[in-house]
N, C-alpha and C. Protein backbone atom coordinates (compact mmCIF):
# COMPACT_ATOMS: atom_id res chain seq x y z
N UNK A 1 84.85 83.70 92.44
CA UNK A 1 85.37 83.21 91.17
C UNK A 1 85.75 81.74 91.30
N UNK A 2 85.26 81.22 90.37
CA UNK A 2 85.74 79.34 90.32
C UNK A 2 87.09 79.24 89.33
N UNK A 3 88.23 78.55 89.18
CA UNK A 3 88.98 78.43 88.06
C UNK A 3 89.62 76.79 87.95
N UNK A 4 89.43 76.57 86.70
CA UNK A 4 89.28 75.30 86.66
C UNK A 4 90.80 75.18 85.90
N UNK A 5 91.65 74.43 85.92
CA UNK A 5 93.24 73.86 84.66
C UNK A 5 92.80 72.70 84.61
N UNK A 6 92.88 72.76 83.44
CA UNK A 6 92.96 71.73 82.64
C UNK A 6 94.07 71.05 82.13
N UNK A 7 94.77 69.73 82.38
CA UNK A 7 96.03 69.32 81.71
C UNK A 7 95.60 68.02 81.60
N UNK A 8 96.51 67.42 80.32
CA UNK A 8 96.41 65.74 80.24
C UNK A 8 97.74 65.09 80.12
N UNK A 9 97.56 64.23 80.53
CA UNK A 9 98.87 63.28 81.44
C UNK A 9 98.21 62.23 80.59
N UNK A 10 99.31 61.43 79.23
CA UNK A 10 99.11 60.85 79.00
C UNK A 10 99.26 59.14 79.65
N UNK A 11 99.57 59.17 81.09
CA UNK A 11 98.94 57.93 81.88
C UNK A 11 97.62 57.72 81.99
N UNK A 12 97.05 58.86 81.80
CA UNK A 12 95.67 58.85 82.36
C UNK A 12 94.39 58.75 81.14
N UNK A 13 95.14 58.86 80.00
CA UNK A 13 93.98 58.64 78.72
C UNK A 13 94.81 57.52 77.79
N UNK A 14 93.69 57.06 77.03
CA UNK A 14 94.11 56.31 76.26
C UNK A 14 94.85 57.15 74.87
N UNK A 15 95.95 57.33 74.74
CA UNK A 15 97.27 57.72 74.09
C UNK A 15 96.27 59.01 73.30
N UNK A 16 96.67 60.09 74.01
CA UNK A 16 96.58 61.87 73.79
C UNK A 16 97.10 62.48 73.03
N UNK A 17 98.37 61.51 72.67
CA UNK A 17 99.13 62.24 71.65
C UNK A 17 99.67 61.43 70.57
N UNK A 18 100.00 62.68 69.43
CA UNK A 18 100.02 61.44 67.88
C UNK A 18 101.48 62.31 67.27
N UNK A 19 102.44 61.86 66.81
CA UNK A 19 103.07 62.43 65.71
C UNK A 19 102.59 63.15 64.83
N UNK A 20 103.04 64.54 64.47
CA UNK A 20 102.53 66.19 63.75
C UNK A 20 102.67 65.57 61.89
N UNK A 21 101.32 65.83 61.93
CA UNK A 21 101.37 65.87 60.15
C UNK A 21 102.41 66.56 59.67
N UNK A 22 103.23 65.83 58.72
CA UNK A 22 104.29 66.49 57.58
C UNK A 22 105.68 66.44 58.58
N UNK A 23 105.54 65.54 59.90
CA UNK A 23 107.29 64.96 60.04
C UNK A 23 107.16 66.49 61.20
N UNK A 24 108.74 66.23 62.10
CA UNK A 24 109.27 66.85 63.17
C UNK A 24 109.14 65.99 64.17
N UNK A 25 110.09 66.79 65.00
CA UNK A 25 110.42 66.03 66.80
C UNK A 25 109.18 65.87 67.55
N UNK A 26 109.14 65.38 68.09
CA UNK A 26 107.89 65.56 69.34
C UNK A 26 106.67 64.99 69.04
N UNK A 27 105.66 64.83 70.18
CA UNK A 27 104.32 64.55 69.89
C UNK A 27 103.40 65.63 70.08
N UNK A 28 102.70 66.04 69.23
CA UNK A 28 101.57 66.83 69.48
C UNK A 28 100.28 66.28 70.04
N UNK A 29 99.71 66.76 71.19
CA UNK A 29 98.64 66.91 71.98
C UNK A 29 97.04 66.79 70.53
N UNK A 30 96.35 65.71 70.60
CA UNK A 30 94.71 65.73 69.85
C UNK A 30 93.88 65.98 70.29
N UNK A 31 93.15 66.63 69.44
CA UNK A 31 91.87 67.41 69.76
C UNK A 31 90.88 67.29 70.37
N UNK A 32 90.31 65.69 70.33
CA UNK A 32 89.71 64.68 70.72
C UNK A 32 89.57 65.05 72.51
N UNK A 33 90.45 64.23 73.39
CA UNK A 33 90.44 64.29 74.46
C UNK A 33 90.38 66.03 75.15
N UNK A 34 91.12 66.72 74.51
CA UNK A 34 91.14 68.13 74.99
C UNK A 34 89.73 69.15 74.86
N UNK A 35 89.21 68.53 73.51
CA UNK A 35 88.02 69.50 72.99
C UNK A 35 86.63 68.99 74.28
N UNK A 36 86.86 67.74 74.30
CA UNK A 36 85.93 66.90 75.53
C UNK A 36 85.91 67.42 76.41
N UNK A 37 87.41 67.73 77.32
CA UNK A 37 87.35 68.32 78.29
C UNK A 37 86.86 69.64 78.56
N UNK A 38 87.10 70.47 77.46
CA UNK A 38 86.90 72.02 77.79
C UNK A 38 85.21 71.70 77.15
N UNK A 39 84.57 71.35 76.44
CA UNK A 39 83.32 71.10 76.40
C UNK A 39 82.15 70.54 78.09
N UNK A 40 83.21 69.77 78.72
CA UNK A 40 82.60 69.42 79.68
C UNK A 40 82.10 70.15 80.81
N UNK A 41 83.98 70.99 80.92
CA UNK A 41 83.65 72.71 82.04
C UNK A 41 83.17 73.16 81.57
N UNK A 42 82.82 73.68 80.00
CA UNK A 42 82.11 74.77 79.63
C UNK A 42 80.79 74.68 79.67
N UNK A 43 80.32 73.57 79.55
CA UNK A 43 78.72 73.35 79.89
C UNK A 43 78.69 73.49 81.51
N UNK A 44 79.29 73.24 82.08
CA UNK A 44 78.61 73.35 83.77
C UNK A 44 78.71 74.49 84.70
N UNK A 45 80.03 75.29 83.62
CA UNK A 45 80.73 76.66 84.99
C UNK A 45 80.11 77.75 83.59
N UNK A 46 80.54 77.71 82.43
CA UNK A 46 80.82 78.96 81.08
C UNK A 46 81.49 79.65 81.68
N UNK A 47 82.98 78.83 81.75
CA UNK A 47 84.08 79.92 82.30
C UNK A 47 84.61 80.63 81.04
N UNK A 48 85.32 81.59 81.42
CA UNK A 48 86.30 82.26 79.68
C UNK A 48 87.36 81.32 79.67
N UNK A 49 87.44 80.95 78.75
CA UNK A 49 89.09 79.76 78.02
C UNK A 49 89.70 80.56 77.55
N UNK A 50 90.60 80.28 78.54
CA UNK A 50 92.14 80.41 78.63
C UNK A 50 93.43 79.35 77.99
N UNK A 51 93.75 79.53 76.79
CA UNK A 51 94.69 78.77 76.47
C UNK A 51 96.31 79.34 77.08
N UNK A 52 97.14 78.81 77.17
CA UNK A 52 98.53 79.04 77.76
C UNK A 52 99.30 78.78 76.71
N UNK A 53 100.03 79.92 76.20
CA UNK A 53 100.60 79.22 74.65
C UNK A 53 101.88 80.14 74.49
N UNK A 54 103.09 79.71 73.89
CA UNK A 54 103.78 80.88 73.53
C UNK A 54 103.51 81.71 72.27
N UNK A 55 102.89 81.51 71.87
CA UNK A 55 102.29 82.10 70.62
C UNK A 55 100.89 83.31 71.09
N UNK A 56 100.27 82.90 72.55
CA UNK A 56 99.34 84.20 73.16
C UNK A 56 99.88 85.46 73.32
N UNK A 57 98.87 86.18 73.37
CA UNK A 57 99.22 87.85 74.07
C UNK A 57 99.91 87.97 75.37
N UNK A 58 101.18 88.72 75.87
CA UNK A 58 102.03 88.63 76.51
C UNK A 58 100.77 88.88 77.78
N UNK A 59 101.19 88.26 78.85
CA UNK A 59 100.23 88.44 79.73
C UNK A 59 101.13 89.81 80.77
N UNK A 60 99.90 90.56 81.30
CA UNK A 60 100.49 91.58 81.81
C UNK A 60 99.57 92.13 83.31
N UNK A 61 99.62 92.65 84.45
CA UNK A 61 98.82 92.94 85.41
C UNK A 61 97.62 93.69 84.80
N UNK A 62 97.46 94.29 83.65
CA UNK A 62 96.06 94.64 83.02
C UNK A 62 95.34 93.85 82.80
N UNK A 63 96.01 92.83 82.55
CA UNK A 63 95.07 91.75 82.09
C UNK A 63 94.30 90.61 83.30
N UNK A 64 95.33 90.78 83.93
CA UNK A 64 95.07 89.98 85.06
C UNK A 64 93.86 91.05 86.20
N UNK A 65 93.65 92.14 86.06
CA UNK A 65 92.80 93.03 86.55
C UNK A 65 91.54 92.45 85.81
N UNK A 66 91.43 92.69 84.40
CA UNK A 66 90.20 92.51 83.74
C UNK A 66 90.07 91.12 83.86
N UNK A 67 90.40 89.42 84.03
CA UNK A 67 90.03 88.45 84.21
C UNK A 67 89.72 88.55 85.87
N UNK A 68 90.23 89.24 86.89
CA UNK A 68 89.89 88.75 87.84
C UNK A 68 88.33 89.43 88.38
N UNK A 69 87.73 89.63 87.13
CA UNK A 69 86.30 90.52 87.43
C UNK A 69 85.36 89.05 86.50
N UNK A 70 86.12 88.10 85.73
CA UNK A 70 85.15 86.84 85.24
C UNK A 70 84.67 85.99 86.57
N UNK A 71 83.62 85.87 86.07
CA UNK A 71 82.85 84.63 87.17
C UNK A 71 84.00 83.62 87.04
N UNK A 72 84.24 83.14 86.13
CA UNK A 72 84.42 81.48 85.87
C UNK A 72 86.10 81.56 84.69
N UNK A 73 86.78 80.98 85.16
CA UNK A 73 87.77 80.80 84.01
C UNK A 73 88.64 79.55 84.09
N UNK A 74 89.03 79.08 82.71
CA UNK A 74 88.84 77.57 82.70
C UNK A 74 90.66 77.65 82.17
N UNK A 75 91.91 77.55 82.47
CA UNK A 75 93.33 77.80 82.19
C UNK A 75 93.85 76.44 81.65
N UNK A 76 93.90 76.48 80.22
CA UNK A 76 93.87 75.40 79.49
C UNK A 76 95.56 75.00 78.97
N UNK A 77 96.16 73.81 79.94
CA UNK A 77 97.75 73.60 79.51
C UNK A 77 97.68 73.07 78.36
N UNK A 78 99.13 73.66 77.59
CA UNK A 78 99.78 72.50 76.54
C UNK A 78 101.01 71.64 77.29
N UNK A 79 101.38 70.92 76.02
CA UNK A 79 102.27 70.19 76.76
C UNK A 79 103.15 69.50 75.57
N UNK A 80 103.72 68.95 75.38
CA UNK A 80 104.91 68.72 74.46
C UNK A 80 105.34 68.76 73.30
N UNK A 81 104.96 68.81 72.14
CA UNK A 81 104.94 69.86 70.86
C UNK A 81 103.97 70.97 70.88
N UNK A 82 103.02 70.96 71.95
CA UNK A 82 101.85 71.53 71.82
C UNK A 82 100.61 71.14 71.28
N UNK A 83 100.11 71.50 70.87
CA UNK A 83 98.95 70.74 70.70
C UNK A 83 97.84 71.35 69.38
N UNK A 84 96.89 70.22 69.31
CA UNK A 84 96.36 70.29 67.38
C UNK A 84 95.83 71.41 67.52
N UNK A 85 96.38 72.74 66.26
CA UNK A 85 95.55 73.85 66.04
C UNK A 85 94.13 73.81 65.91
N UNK A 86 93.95 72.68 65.93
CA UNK A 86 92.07 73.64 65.96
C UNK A 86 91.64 73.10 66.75
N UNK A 87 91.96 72.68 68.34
CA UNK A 87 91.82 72.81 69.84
C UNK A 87 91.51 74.58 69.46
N UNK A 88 92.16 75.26 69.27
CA UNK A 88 91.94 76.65 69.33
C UNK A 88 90.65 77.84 69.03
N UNK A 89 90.01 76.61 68.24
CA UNK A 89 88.81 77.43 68.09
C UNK A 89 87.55 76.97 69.14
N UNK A 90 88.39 76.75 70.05
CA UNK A 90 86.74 76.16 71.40
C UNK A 90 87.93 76.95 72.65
N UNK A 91 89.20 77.97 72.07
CA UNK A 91 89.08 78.61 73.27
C UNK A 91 88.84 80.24 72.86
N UNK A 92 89.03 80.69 74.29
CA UNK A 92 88.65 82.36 73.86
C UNK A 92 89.65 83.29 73.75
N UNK A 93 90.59 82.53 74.42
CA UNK A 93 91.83 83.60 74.10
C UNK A 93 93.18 82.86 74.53
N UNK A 94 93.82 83.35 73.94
CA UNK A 94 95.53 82.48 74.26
C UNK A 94 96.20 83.42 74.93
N UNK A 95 96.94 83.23 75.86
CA UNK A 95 98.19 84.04 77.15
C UNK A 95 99.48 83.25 76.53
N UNK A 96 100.30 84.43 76.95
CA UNK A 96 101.56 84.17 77.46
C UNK A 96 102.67 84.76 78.63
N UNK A 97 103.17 83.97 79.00
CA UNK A 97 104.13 84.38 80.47
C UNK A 97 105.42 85.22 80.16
N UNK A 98 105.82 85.05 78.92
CA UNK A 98 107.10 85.62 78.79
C UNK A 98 107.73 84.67 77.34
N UNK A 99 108.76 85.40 76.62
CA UNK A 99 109.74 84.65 75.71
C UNK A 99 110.46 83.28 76.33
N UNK A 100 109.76 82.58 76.81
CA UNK A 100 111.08 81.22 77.38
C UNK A 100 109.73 80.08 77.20
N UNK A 101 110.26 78.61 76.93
CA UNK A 101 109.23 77.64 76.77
C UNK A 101 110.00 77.37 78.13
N UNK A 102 108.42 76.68 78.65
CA UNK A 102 108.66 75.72 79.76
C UNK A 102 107.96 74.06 79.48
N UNK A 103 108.28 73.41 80.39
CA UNK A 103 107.60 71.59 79.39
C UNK A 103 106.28 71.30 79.39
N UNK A 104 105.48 72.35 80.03
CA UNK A 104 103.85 72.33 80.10
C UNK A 104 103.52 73.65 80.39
N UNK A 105 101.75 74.06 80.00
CA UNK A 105 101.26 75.13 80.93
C UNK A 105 101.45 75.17 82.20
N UNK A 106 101.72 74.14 82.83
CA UNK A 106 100.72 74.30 84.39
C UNK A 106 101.42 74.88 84.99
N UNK A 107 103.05 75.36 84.58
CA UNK A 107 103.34 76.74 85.75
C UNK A 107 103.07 78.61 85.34
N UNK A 108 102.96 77.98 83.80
CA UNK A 108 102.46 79.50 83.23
C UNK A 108 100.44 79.57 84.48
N UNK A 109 100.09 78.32 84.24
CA UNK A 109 98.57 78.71 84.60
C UNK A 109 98.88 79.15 86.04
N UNK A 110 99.52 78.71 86.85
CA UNK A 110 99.89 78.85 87.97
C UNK A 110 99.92 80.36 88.28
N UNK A 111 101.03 80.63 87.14
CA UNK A 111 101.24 82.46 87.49
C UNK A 111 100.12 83.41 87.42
N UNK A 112 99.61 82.91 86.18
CA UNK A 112 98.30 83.37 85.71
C UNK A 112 97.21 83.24 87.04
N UNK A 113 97.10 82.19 87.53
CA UNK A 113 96.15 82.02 89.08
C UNK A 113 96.16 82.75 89.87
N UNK A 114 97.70 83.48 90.26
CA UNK A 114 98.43 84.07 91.14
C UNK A 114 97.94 85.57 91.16
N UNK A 115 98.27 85.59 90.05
CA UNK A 115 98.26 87.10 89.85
C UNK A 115 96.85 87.53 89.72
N UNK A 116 95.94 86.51 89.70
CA UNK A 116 94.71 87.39 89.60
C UNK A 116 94.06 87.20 90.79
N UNK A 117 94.43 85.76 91.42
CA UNK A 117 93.59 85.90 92.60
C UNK A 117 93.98 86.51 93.82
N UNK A 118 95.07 87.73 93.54
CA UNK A 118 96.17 88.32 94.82
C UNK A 118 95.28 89.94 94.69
N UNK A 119 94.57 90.34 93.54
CA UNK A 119 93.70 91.38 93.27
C UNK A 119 91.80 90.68 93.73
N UNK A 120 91.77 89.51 94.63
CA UNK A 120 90.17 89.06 94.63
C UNK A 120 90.36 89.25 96.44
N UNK A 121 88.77 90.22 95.95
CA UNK A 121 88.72 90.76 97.92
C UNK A 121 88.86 89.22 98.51
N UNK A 122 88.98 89.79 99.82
CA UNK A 122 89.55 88.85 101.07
C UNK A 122 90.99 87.62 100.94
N UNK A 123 91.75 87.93 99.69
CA UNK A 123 92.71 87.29 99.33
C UNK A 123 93.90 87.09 100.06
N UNK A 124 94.63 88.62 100.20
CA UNK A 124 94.99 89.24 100.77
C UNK A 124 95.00 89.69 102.20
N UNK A 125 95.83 89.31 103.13
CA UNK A 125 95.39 90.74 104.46
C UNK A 125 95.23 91.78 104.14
N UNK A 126 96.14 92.50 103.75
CA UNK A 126 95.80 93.80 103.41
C UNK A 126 95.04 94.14 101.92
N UNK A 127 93.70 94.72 102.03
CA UNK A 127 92.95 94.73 100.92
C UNK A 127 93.72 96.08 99.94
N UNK A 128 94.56 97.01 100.77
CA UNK A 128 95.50 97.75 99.98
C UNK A 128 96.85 97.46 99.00
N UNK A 129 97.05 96.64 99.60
CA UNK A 129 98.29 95.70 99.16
C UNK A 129 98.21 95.55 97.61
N UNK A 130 97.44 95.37 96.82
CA UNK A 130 97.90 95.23 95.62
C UNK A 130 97.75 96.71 94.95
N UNK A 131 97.53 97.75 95.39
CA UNK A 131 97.30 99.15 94.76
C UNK A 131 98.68 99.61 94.75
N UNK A 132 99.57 99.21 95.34
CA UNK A 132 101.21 99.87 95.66
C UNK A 132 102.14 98.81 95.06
N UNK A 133 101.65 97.71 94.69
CA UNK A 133 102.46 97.07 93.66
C UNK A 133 103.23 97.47 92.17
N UNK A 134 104.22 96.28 92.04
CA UNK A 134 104.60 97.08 90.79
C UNK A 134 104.09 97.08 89.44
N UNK A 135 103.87 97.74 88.83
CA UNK A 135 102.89 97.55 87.85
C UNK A 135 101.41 98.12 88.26
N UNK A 136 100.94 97.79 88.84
CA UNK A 136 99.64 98.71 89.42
C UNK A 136 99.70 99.79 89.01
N UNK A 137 100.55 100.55 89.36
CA UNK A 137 100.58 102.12 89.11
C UNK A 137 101.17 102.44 87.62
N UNK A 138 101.63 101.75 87.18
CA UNK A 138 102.14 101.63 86.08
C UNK A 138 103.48 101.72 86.02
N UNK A 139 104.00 102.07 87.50
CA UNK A 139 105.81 101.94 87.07
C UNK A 139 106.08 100.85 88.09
N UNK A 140 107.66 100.63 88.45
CA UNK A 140 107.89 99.74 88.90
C UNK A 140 107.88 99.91 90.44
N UNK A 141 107.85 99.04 92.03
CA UNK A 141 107.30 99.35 92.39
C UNK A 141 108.85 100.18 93.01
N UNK A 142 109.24 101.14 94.61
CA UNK A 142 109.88 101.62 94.94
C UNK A 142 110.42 100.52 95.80
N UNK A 143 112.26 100.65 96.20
CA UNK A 143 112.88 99.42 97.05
C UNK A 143 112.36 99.93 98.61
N UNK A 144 111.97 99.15 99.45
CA UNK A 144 111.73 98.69 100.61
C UNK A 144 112.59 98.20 101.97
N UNK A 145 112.31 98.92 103.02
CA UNK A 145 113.66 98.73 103.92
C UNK A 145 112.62 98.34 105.26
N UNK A 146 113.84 97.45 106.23
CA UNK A 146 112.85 97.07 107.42
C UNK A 146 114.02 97.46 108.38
N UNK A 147 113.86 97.18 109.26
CA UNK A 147 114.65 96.75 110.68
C UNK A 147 115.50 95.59 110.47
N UNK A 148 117.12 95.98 110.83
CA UNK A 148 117.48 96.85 111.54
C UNK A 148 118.16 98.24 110.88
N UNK A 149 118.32 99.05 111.06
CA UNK A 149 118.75 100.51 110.74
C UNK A 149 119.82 100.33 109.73
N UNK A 150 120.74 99.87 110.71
CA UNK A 150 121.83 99.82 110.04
C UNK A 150 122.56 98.18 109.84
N UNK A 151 122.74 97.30 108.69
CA UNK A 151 122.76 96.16 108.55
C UNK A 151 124.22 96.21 107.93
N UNK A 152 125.29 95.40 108.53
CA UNK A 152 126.52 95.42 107.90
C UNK A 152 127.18 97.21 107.11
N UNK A 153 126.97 98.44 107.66
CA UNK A 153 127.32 99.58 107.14
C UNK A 153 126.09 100.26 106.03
N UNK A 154 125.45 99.37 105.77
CA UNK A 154 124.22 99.68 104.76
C UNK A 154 122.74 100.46 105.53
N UNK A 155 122.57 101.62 105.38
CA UNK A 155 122.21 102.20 106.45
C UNK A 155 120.63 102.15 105.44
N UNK A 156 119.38 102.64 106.01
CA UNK A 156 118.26 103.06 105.58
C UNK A 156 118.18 104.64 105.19
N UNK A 157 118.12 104.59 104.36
CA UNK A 157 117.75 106.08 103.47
C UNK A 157 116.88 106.58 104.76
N UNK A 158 117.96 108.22 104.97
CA UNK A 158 117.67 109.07 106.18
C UNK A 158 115.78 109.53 106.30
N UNK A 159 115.38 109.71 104.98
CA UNK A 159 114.21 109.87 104.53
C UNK A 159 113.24 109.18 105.00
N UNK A 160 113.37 107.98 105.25
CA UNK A 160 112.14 106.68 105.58
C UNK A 160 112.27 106.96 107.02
N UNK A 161 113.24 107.54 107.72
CA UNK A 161 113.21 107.81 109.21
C UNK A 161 112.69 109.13 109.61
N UNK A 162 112.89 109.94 108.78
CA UNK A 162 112.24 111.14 109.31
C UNK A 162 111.11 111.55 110.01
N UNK A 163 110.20 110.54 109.72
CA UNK A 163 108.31 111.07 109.63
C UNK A 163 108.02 111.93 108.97
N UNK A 164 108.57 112.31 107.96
CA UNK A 164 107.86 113.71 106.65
C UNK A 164 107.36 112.69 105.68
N UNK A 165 105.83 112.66 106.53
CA UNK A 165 105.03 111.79 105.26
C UNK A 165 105.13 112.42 104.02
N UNK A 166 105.24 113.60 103.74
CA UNK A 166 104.79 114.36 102.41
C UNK A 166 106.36 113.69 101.67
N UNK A 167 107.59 114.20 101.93
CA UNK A 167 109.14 113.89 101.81
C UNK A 167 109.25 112.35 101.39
N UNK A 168 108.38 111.05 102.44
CA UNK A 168 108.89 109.75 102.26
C UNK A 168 107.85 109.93 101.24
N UNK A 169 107.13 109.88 100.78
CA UNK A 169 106.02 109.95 99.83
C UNK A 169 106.63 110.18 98.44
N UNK A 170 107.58 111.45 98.33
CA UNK A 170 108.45 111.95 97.33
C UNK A 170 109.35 111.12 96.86
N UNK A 171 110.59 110.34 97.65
CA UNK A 171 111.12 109.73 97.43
C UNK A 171 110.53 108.66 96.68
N UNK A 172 109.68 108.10 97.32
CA UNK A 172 109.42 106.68 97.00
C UNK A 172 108.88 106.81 95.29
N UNK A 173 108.47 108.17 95.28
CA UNK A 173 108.05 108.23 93.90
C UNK A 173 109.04 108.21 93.28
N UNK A 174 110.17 108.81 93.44
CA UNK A 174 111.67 109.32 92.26
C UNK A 174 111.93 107.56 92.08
N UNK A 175 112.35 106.76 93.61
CA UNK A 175 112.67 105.61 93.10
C UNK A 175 112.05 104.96 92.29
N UNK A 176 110.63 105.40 92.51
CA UNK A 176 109.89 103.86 91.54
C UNK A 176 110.05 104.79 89.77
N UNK A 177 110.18 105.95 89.56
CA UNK A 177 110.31 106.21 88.23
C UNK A 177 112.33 106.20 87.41
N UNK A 178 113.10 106.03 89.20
CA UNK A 178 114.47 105.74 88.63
C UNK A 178 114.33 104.43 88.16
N UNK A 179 113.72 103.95 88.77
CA UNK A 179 113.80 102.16 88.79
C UNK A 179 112.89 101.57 87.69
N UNK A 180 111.53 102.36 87.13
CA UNK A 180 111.45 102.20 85.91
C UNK A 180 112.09 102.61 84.98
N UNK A 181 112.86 103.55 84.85
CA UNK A 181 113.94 104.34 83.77
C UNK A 181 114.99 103.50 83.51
N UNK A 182 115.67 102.85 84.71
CA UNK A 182 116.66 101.77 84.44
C UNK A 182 116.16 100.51 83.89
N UNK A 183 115.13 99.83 83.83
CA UNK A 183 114.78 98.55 83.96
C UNK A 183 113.66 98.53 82.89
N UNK A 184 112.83 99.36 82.84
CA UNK A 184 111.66 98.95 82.07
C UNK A 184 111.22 100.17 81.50
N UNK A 185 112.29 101.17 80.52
CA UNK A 185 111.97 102.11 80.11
C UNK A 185 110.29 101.96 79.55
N UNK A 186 110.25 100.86 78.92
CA UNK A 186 108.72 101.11 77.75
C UNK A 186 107.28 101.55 78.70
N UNK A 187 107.74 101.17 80.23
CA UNK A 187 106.47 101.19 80.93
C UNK A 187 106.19 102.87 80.72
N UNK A 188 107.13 104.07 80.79
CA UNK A 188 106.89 105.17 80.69
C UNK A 188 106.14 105.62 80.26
N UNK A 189 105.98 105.25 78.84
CA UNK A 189 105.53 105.70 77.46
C UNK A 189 103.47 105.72 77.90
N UNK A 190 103.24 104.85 78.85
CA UNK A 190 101.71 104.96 79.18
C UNK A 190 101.82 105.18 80.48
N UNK A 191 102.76 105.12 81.36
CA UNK A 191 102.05 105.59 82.42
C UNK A 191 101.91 107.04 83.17
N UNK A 192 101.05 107.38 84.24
CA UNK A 192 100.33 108.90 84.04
C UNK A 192 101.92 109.95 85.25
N UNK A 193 102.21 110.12 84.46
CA UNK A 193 102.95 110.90 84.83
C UNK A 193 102.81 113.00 84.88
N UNK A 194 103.19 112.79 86.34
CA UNK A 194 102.83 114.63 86.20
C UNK A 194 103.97 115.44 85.85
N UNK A 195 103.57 116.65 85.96
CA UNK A 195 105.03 117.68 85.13
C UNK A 195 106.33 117.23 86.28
N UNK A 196 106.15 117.41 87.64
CA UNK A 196 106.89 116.83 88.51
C UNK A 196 107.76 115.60 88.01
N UNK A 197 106.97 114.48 88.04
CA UNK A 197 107.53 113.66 87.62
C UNK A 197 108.73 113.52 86.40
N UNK A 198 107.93 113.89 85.15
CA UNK A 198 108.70 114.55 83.82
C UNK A 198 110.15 115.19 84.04
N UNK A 199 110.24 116.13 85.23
CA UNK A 199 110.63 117.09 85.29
C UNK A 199 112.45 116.39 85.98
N UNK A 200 111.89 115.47 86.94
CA UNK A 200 112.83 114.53 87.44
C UNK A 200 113.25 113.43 86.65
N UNK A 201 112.31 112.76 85.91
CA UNK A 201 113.09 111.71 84.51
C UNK A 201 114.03 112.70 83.61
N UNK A 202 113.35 114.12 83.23
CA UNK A 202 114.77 114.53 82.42
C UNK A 202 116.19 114.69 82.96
N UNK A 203 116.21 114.95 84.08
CA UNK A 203 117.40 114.92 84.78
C UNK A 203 118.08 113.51 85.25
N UNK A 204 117.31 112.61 84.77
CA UNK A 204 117.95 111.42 84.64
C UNK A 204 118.03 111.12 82.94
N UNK A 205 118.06 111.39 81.94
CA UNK A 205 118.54 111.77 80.76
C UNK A 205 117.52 111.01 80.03
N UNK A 206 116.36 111.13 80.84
CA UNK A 206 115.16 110.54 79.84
C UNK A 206 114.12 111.64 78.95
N UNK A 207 114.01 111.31 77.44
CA UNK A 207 113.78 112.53 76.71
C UNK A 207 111.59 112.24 76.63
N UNK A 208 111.16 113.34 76.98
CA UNK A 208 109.90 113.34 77.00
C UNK A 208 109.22 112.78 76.08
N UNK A 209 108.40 112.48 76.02
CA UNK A 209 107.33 111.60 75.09
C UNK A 209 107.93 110.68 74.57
N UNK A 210 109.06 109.96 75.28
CA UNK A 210 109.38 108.77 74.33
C UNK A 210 109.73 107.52 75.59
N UNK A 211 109.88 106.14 75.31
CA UNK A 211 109.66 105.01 76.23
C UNK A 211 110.98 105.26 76.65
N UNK A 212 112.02 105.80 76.91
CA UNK A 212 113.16 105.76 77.33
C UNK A 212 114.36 106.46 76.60
């Protein structure tokens, strides 16, 4: 996979940005220099455009699964009012990182980079490593203990010491569905849960077929 960001630094062009038709703060980003650019990658790679916007589809590890199967993707920043709406019709789709502005794309594209190229073989040491993540499975992932045993009175759950693969196996499941129940009820609502499972969220006072 090739991935190209795109950002403009108005040191580097002759003035990128203009004051927004009909008055407000800020300068908005023109079409001009931006439409050039993504015209230029798109003729040489035909990556998928990627705009970075708070106004895109919340970006989520599904998504980042299905882009990291594109040949080519081209992660297109805004930057200080944002930039002229009809830049938008030369991309293919708009992302977003979350409810919070930051002062450019380039750390949303960043995340966006991250997360897909941590699912691209040989990325990784371990080519398993992203299947036990959180979100992968659809809940969150289970907490994690190392050496030493016992750290300031805080001991390791007797369980992870045992060797009852079948037992540490169990646990790790209850945590990762306590730990979605506390934190991210909505993930429930789709992910594949067995009667087992079910059976242990009601006893944590979560009512069936609903996100929490």
């Amino acid at each position: 996979m090739r991935v190209h960001v795109l950002t403009l630094f108005p040191e580097m062009f002759g003035s990128p940005l203009a004051a927004p038709y009909g008055g407000g703060q800020g300068m908005v980003m023109k079409p001009e220099p931006l439409v050039a650019a993504i015209e230029h990658v798109a003729a040489a790679d035909a990556p998928r455009r990627i705009l970075l916007s708070p106004q895109g589809i919340a970006f989520s590890h599904e998504r980042a699964r299905s882009l990291a199967c594109e040949r080519a993707l081209l992660l297109i920043c805004g930057r200080y009012e944002g930039l002229d709406e009809r830049v938008k019709a030369h991309v293919d789709e708009e992302l977003s990182i979350g409810d919070y502005v930051l002062s450019g794309g380039e750390l949303a594209a960043l995340v966006v980079l991250d997360a897909i190229a941590r699912l691209l073989p040989g990325v990784l040491g371990n080519a398993a490593s992203p299947a036990d993540d959180s979100f992968a499975t659809g809940l969150l992932e289970h907490p994690q203990y190392t050496r030493p045993e016992d750290f300031r009175g805080a001991r390791v759950p007797d369980v992870l010491l045992s060797g009852e693969h079948a037992a540490i196996a169990r646990w790790r499941r209850e945590q990762s569905l306590r730990l979605t129940l506390e934190r991210r009820p909505d993930l429930l609502a789709h992910a594949p849960l067995d009667a087992t499972d079910r059976a242990f969220l009601r006893k944590l006072g979560w009512r069936d077929g609903d996100g929490g």
